[in-house]
N, C-alpha and C. Protein backbone atom coordinates (compact mmCIF):
# COMPACT_ATOMS: atom_id res chain seq x y z
N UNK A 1 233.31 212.20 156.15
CA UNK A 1 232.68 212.18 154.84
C UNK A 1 233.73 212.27 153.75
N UNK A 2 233.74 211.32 152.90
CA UNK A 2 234.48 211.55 151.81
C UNK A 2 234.05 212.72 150.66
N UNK A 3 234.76 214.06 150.59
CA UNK A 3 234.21 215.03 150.80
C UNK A 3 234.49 214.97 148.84
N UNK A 4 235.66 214.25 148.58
CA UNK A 4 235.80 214.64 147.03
C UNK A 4 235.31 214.27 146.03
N UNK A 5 234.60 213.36 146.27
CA UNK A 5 233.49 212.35 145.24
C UNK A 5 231.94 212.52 145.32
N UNK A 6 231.43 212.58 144.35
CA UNK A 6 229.89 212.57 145.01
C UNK A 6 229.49 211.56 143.61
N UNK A 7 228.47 210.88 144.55
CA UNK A 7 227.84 209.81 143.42
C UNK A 7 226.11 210.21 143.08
N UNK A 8 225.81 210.24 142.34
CA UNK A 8 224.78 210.82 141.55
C UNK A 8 223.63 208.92 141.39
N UNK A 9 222.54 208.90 141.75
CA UNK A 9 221.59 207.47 140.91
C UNK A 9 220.90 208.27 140.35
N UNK A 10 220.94 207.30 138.97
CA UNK A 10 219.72 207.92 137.85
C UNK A 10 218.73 206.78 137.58
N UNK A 11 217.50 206.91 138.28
CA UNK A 11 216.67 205.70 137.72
C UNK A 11 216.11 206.00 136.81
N UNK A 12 215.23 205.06 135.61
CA UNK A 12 214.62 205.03 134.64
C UNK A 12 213.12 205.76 134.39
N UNK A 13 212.95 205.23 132.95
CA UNK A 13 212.48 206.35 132.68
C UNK A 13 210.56 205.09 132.92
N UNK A 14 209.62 205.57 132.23
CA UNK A 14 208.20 205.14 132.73
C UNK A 14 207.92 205.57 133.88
N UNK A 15 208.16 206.65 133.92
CA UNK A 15 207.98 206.83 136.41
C UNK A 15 208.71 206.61 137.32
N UNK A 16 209.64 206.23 136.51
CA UNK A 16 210.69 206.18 137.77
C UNK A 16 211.21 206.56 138.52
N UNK A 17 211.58 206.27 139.66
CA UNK A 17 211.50 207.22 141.01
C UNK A 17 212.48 206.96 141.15
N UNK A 18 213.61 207.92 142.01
CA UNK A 18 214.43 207.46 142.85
C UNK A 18 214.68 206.34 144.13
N UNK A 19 213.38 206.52 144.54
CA UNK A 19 213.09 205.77 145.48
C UNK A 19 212.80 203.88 145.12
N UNK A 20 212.85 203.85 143.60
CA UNK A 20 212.42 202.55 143.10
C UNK A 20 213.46 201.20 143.45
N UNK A 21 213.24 200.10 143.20
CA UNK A 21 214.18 198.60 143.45
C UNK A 21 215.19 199.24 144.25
N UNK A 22 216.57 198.92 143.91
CA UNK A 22 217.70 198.90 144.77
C UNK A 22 218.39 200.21 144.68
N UNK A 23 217.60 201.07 144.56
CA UNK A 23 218.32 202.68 145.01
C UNK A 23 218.39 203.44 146.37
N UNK A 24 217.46 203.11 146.98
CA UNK A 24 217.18 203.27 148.62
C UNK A 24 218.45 202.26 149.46
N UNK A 25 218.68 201.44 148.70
CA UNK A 25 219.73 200.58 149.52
C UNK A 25 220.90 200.95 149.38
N UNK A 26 221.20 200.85 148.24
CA UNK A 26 222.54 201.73 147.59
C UNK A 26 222.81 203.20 147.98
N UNK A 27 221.68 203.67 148.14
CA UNK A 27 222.26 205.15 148.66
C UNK A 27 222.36 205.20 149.93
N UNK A 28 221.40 203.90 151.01
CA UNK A 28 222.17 204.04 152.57
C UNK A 28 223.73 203.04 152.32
N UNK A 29 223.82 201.98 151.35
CA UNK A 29 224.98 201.53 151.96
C UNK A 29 226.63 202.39 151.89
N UNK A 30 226.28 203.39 150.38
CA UNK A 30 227.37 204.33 149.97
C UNK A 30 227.48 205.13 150.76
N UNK A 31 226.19 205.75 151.75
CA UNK A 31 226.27 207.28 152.54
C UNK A 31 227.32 206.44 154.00
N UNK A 32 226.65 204.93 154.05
CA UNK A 32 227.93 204.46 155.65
C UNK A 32 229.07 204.66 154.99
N UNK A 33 229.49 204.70 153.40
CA UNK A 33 231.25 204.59 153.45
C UNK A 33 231.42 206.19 153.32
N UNK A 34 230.91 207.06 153.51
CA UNK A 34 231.44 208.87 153.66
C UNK A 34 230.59 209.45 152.53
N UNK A 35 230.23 208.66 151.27
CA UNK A 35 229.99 209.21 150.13
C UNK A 35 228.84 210.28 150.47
N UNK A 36 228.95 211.37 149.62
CA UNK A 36 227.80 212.12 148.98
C UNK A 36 226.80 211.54 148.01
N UNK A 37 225.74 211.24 148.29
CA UNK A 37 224.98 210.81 147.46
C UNK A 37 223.88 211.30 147.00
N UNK A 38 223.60 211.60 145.50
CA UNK A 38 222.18 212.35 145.32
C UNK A 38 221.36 211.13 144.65
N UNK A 39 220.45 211.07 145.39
CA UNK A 39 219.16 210.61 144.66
C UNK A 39 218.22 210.85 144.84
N UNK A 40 217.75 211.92 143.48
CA UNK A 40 216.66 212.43 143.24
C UNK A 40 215.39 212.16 141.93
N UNK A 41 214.64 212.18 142.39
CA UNK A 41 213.36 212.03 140.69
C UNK A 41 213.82 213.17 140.19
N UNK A 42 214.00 212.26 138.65
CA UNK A 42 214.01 213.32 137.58
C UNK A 42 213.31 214.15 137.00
N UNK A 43 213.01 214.99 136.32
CA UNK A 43 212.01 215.85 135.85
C UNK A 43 211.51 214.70 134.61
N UNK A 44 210.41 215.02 134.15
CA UNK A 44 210.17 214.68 133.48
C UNK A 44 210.24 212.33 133.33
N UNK A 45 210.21 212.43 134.07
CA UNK A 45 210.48 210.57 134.21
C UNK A 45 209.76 209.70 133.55
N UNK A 46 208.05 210.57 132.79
CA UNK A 46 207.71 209.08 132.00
C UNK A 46 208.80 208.66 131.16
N UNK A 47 208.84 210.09 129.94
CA UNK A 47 209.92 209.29 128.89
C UNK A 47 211.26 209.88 128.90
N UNK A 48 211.67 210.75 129.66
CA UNK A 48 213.75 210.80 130.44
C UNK A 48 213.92 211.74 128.88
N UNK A 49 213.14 212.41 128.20
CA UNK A 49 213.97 213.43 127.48
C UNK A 49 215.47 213.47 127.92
N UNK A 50 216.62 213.40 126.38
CA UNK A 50 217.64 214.00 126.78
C UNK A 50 218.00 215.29 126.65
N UNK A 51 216.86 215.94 126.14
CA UNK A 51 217.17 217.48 126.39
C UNK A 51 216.86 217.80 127.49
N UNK A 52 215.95 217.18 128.54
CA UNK A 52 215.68 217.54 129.77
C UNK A 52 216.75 216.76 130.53
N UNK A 53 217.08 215.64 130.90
CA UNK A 53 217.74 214.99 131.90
C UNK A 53 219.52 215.29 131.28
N UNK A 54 220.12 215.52 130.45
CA UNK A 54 221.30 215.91 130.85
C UNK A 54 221.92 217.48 131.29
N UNK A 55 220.99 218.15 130.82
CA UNK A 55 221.14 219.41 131.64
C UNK A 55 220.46 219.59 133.25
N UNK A 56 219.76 218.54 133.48
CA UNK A 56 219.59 218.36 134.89
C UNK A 56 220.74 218.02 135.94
N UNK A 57 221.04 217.25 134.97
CA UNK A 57 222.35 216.06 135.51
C UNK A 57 223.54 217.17 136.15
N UNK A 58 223.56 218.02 134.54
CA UNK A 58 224.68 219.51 134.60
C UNK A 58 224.55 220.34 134.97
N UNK A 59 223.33 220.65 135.45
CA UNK A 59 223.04 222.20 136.09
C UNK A 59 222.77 222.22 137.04
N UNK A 60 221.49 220.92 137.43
CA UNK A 60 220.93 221.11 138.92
C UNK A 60 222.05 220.20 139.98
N UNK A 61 222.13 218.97 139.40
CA UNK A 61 222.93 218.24 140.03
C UNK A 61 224.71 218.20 140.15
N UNK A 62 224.66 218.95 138.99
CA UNK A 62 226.46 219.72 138.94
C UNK A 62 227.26 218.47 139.02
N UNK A 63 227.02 217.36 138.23
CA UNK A 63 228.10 216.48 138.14
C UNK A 63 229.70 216.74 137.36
N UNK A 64 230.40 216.32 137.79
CA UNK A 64 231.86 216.64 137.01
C UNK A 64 233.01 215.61 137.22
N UNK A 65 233.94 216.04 137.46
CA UNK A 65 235.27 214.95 137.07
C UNK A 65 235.36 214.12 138.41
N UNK A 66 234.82 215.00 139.21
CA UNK A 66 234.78 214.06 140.68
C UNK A 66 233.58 213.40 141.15
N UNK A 67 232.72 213.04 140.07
CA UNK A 67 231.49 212.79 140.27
C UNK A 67 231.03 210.86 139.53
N UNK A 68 230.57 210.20 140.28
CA UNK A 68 230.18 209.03 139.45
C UNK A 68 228.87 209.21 139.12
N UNK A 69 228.39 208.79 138.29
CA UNK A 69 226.48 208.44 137.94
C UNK A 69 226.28 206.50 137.62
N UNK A 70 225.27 206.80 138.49
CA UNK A 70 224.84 205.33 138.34
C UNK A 70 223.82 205.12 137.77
N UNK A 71 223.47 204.54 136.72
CA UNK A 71 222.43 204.74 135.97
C UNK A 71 221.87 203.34 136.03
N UNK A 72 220.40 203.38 135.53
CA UNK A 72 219.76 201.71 135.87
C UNK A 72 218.79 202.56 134.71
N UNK A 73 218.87 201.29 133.55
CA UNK A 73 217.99 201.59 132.54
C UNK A 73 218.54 202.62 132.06
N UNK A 74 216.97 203.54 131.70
CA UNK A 74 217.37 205.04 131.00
C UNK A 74 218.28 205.82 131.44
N UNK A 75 218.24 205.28 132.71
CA UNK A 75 219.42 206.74 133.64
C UNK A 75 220.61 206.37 133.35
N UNK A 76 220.71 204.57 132.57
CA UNK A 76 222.47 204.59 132.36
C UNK A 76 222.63 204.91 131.07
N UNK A 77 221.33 205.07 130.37
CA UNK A 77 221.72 205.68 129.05
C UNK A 77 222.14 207.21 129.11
N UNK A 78 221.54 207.93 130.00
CA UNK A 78 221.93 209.09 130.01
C UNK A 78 223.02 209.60 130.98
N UNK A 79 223.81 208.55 131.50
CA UNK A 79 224.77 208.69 132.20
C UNK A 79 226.03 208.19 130.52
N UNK A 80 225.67 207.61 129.67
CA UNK A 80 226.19 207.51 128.46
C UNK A 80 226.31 209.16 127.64
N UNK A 81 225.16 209.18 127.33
CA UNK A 81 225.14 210.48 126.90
C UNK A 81 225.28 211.43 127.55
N UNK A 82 225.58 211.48 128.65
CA UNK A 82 226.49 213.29 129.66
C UNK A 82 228.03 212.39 129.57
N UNK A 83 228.27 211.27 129.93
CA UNK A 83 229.79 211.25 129.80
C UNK A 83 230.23 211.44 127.96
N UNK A 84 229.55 211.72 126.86
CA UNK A 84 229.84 211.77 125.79
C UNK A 84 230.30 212.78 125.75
N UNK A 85 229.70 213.70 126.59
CA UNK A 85 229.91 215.85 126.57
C UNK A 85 230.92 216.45 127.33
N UNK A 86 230.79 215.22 128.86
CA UNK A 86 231.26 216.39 130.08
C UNK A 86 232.16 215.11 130.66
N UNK A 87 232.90 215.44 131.05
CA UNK A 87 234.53 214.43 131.95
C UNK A 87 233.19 213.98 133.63
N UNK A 88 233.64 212.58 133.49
CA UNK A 88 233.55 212.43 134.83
C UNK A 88 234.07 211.61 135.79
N UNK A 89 234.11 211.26 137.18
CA UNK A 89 235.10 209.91 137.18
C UNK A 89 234.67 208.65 136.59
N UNK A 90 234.00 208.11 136.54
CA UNK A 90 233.32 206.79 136.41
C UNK A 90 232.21 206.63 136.49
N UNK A 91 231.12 205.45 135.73
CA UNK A 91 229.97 205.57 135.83
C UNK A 91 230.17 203.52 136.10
N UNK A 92 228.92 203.54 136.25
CA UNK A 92 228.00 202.14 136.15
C UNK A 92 226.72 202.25 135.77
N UNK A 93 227.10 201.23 134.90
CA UNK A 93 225.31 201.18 133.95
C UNK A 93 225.01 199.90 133.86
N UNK A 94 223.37 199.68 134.70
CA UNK A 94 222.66 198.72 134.87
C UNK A 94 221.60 198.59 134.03
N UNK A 95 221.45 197.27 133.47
CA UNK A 95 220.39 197.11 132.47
C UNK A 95 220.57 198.55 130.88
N UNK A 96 221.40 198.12 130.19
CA UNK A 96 221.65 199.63 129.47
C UNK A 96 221.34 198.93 128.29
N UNK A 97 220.89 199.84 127.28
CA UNK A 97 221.17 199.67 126.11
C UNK A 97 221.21 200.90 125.10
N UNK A 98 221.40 200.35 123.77
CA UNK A 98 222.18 201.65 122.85
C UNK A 98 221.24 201.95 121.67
N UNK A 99 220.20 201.24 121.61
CA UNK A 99 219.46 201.56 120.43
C UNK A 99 218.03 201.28 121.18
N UNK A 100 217.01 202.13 120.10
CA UNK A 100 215.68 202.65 120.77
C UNK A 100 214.69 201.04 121.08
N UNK A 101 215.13 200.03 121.03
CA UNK A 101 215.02 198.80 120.74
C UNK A 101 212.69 198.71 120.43
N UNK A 102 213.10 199.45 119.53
CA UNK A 102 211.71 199.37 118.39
C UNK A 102 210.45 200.01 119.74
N UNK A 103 210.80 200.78 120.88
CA UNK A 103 209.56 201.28 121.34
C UNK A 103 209.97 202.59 121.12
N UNK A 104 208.49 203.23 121.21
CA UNK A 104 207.77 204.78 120.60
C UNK A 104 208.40 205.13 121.71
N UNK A 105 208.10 205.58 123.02
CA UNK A 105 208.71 206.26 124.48
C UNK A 105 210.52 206.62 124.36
N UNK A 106 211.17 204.63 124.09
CA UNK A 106 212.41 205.23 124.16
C UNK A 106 212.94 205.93 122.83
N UNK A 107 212.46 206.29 121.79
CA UNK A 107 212.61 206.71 120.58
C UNK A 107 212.15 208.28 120.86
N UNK A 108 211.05 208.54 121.01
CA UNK A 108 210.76 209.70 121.84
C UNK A 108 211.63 210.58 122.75
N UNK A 109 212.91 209.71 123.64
CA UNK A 109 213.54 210.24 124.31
C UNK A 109 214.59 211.18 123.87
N UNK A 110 215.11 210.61 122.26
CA UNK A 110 215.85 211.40 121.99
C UNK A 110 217.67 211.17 122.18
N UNK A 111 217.61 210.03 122.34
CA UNK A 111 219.01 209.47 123.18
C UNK A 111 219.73 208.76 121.99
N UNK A 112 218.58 208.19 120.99
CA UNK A 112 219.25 207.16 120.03
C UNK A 112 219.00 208.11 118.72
N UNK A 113 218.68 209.26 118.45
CA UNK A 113 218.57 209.81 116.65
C UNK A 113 219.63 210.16 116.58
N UNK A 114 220.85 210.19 117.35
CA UNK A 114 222.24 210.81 116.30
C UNK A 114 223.21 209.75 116.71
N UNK A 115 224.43 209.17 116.16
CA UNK A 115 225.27 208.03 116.97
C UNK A 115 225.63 208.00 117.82
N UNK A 116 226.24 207.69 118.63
CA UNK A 116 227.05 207.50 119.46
C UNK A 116 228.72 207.71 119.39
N UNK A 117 229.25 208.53 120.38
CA UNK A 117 230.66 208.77 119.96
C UNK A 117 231.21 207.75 121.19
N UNK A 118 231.49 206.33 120.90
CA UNK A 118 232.21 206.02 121.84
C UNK A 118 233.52 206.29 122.59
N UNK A 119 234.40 207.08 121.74
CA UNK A 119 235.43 207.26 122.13
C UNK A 119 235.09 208.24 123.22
N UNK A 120 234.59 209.15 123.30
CA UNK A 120 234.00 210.51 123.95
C UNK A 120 233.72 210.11 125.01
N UNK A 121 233.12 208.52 125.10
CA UNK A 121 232.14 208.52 126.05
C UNK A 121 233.53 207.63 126.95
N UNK A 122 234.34 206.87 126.53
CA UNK A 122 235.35 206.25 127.17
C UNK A 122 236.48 207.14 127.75
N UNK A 123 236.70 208.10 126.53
CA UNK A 123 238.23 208.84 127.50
C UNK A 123 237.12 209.98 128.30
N UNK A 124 236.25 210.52 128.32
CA UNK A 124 235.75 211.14 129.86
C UNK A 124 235.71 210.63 131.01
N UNK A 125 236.37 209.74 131.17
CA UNK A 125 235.87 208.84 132.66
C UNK A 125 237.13 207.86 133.33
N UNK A 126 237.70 207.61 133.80
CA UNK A 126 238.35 206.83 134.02
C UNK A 126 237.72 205.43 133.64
N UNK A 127 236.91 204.79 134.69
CA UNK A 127 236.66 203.89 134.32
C UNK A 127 234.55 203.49 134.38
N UNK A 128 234.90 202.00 133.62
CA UNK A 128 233.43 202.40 133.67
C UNK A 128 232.79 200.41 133.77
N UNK A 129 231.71 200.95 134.87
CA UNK A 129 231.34 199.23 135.81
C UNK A 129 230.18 198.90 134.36
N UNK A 130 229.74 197.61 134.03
CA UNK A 130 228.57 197.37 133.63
C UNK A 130 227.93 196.14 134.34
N UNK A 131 226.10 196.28 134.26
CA UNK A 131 225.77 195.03 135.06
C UNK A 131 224.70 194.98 133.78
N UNK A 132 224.86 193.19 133.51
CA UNK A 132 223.64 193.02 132.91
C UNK A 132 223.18 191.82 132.95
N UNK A 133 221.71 191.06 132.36
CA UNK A 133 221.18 189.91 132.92
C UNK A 133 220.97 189.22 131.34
N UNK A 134 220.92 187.92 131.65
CA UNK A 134 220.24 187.13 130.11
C UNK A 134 218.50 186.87 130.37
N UNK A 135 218.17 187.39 131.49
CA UNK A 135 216.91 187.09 131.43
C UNK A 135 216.15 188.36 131.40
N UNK A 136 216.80 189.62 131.03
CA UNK A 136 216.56 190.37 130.90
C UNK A 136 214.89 191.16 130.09
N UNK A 137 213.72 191.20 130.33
CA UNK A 137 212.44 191.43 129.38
C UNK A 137 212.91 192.45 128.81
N UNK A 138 213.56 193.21 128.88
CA UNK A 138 213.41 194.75 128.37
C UNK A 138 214.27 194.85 127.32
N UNK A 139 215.90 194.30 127.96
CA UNK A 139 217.05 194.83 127.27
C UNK A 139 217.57 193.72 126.70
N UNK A 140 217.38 192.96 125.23
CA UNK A 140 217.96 192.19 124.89
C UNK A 140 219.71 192.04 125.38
N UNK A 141 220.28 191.03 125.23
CA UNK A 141 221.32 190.85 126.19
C UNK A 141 222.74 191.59 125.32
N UNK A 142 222.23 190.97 123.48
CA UNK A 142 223.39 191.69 122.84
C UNK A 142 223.29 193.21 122.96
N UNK A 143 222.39 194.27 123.48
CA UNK A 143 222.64 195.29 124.02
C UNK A 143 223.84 195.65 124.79
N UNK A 144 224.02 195.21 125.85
CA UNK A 144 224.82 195.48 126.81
C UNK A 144 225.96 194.92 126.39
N UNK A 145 226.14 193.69 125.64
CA UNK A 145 227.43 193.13 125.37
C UNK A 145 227.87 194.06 124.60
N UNK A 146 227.42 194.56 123.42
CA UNK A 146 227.93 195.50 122.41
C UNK A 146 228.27 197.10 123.13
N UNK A 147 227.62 197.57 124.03
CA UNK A 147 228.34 198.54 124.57
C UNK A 147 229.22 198.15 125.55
N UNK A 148 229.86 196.92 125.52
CA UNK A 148 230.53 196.38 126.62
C UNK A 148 232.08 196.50 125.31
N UNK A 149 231.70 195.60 124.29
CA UNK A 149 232.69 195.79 123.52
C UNK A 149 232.98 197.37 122.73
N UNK A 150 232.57 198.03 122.73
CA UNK A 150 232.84 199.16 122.22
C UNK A 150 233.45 200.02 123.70
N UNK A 151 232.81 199.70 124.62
CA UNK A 151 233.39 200.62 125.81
C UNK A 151 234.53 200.11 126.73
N UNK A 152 235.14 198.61 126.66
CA UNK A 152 235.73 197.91 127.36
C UNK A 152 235.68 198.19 128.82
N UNK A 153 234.13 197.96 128.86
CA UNK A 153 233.67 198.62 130.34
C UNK A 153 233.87 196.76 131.68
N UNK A 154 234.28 197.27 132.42
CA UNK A 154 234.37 196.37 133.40
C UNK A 154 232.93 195.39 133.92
N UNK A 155 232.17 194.42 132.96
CA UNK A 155 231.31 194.30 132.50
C UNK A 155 231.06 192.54 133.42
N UNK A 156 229.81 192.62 134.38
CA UNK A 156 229.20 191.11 135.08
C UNK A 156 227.98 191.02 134.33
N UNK A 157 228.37 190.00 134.27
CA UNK A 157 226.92 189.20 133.54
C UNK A 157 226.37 188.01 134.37
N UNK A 158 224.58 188.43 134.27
CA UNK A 158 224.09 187.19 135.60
C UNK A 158 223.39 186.91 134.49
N UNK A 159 221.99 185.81 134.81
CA UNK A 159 221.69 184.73 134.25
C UNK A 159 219.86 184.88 135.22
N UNK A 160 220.14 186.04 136.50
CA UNK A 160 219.08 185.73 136.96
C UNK A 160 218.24 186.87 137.83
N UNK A 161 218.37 188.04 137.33
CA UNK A 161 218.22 189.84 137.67
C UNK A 161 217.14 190.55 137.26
N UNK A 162 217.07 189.90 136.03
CA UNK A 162 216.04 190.37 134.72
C UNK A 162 216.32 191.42 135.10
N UNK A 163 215.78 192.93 134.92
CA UNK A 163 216.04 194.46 134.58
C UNK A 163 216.20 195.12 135.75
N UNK A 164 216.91 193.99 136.47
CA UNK A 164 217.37 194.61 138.04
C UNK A 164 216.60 195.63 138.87
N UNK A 165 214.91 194.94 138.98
CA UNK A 165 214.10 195.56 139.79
C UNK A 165 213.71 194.74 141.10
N UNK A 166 215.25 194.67 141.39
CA UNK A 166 214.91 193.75 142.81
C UNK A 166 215.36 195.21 143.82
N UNK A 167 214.91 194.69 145.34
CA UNK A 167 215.21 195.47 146.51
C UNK A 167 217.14 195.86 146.92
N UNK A 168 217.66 195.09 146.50
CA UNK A 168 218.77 195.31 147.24
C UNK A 168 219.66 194.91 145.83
N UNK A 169 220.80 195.31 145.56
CA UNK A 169 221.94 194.97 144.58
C UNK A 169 223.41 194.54 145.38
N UNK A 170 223.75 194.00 145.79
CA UNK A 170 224.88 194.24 147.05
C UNK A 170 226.14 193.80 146.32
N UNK A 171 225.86 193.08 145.24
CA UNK A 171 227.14 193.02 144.41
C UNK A 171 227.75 194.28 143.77
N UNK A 172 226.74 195.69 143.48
CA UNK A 172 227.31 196.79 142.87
C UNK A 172 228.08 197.40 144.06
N UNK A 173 227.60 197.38 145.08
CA UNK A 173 228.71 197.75 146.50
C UNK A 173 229.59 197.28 146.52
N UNK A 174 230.15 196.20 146.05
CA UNK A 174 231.38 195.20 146.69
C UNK A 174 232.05 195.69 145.12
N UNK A 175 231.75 195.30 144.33
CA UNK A 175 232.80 196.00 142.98
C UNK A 175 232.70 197.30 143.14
N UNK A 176 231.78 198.20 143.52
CA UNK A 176 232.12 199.97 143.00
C UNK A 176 233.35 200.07 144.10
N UNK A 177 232.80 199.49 145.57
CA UNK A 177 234.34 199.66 146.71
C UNK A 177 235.16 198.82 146.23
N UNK A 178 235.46 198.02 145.68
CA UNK A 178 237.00 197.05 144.92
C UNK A 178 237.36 198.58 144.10
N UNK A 179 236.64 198.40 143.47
CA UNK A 179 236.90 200.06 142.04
C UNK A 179 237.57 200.95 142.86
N UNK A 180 237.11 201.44 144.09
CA UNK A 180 237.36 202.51 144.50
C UNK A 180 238.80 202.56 145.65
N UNK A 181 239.16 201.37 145.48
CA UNK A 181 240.09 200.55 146.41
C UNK A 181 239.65 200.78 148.37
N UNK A 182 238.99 199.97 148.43
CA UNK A 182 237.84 200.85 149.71
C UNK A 182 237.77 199.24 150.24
N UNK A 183 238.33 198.31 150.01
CA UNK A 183 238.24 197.16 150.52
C UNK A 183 239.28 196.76 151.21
């Protein structure tokens, strides 16, 4: 077991389960390479409060400098907002975006009423994966590009994913192990 890393999935917010699209896959294909992996439902998951989900992240789940979070949707927003506070190794954020994009729920969450400190959120981490789609329903596309340019995050762009609620992701395996030099 690769005993010094542990990788954390954060799925989104409306109900989202751990158990949802390509998190069940991802957490058996990471546990064959040694990893520690938590994936758990969040408290609170209709609307992912960030007063509730980053002290989850920090208290229950004890992420830190040796820790990645993978976030999909809300969970990569709030894998944004805990790397703004707390050092970690690296994240990946699927389907992300940075502003409440005009719904009541994600405005509600609490993630978008004060700015964003990008710098904060870049030197906590070594490095940082992004995945995003142009056919995206949810997350307009200049979302992700703009936290792509502000974060000079290691950033794929598909054409055919929409909000990456498919069963399996197998391309985030093959770049997080390139990342991790594991190839």
């Amino acid at each position: 077991m690769n005993t010094d890393l542990k990788i954390i999935l954060i799925h989104g917010n409306g109900g989202g389960l751990a158990t949802d699209h390509w998190f069940p896959s991802t957490k058996t294909a990471l546990e064959a390479l040694g990893f520690e992996v938590i994936a758990k439902d969040f408290p609170d998951n209709q609307v992912a409060h960030e007063n509730v989900w980053i002290p989850f992240i920090k208290d229950t789940l004890k992420a830190d400098e040796k820790t990645i979070l993978i976030g999909h949707s809300s969970g990569a927003v709030a894998s944004l907002r805990y790397a703004e506070k707390y050092p970690i190794l690296g994240s990946v954020l699927v389907g992300v975006n940075y502003t409440d994009l005009g719904d009541a729920t994600e405005k509600e969450s609490g993630y978008y009423n004060h700015p964003w400190n990008w710098r904060s959120i870049e030197n906590n981490q070594k490095w940082i994966l992004q995945f995003a789609s142009t056919d995206d329903p949810y997350i307009p596309i200049a979302e992700p590009r703009f936290i792509h340019e502000q974060l000079n995050t290691e950033y794929h762009e598909y054409t055919d994913k929409g909000h990456f609620m498919i069963p399996e992701f197998p391309d985030l395996i093959t770049i997080l192990k390139r990342k991790l030099n594991l190839e």
